[in-house]
Protein backbone atom coordinates (compact mmCIF):
# COMPACT_ATOMS: atom_id res chain seq x y z
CA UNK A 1 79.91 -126.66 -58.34
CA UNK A 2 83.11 -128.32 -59.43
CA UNK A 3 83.78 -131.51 -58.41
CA UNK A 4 86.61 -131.73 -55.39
CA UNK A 5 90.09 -133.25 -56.43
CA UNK A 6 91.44 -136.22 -54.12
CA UNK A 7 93.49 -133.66 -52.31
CA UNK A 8 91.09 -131.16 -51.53
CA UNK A 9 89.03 -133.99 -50.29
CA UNK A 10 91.24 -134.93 -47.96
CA UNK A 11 92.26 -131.03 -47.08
CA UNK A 12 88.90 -130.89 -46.45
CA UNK A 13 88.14 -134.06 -44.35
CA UNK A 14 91.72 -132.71 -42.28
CA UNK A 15 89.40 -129.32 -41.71
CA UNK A 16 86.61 -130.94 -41.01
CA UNK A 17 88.25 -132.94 -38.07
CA UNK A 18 89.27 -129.23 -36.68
CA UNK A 19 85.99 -128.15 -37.19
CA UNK A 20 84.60 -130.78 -35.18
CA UNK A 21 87.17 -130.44 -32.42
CA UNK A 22 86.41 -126.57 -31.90
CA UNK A 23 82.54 -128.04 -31.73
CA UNK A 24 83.84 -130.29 -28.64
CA UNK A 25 84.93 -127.11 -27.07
CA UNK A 26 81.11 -125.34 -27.00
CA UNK A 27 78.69 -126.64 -23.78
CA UNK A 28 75.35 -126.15 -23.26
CA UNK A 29 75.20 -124.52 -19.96
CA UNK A 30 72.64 -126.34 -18.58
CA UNK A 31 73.89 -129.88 -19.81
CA UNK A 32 77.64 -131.32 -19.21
CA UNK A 33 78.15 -132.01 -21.95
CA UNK A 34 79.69 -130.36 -25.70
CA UNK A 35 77.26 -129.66 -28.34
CA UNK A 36 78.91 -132.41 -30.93
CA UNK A 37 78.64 -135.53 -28.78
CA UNK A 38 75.01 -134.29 -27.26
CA UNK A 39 74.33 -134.33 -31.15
CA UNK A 40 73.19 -131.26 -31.39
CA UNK A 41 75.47 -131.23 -34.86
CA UNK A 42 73.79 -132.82 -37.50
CA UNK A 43 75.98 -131.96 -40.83
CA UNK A 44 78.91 -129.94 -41.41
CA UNK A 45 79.62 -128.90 -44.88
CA UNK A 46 82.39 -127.07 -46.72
CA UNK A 47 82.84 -126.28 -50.33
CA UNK A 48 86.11 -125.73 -52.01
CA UNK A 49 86.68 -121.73 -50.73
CA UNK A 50 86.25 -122.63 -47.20
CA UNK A 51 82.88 -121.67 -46.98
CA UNK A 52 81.10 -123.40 -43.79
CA UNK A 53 77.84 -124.49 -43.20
CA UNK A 54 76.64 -126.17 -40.49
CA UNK A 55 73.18 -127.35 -39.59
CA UNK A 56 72.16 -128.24 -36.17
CA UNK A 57 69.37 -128.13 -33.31
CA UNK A 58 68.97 -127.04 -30.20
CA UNK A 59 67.64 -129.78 -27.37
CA UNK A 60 63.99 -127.44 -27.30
CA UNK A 61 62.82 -124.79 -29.47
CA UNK A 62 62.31 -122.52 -26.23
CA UNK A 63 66.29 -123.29 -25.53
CA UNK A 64 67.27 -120.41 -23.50
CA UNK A 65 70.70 -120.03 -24.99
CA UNK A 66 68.45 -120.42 -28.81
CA UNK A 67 70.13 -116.76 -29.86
CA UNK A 68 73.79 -116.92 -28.32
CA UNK A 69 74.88 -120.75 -28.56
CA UNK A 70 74.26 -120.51 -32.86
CA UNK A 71 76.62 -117.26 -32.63
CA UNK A 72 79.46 -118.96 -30.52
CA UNK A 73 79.25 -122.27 -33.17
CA UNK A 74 79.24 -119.39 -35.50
CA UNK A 75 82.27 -117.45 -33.99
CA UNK A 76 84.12 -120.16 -33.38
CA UNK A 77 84.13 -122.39 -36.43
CA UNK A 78 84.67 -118.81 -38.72
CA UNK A 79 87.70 -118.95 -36.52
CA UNK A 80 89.43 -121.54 -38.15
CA UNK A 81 92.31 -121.77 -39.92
CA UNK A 82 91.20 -122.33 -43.64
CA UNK A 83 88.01 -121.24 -43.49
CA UNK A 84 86.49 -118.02 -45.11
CA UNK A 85 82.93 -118.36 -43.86
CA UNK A 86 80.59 -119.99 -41.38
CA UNK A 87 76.60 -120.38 -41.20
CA UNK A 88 74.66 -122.03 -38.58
CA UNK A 89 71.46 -123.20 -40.06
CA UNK A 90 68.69 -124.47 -37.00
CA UNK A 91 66.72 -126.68 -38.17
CA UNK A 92 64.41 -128.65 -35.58
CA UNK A 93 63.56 -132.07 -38.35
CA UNK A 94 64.18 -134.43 -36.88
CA UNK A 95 63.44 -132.95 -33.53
CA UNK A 96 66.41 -133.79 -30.76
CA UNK A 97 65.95 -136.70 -28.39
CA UNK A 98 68.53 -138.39 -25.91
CA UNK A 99 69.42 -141.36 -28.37
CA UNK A 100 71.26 -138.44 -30.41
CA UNK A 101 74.18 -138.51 -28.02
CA UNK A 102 76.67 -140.37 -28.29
CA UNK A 103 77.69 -142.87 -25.61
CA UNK A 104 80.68 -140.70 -24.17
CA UNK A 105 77.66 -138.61 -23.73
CA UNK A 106 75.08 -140.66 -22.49
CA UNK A 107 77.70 -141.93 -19.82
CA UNK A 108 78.91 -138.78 -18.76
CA UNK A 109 74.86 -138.15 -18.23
CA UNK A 110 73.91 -141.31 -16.35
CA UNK A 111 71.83 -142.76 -19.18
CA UNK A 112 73.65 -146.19 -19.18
């Protein structure tokens, strides 16, 4: 992989940011709260074409939206302007727990 110039980093940083604003836009339907600041979103990555990855967890491995809620993050990131491909990759290490929100989050909860 070539090395990223100093304005494709910041082209990419600038999609990025989108990225994570069309996260804020996903809810789990049983929590209040978007999938980014529940920190459900542990890494987004994007190489030089575009191409997406995205790992993240689910708050249980017996989630009950485990099959759609991957495909919307899916959907919608692809969705972006400047970006050619998106993967979801679940990964459950390290294993979701309330301190993973953020404090919008835990607030909007009742957890402070």
């Amino acid at each position: 992989m070539q090395p990223l110039l100093v304005n494709e980093i910041m082209a990419n940083e600038a999609l990025e940011n989108t990225i994570i604003d069309v996260l804020k836009t996903i809810y789990d339907p049983e929590i209040p709260v978007d999938v980014y600041e529940l920190g459900l979103i542990y890494e987004v990555k994007i190489d030089g074409e575009g191409n997406v990855e995205i790992e993240m967890t689910l708050t249980s491995p017996n989630c009950p939206v485990a099959e759609s809620m991957p495909k919307e993050v899916e959907d919608k990131v692809g969705a972006v302007d400047g970006v050619t491909s998106s993967k979801v990759n679940i990964v459950f290490d390290p294993p979701w727990d309330k301190d993973m929100m953020s404090e919008e989050a835990k607030l909007e909860l009742g957890f402070l």
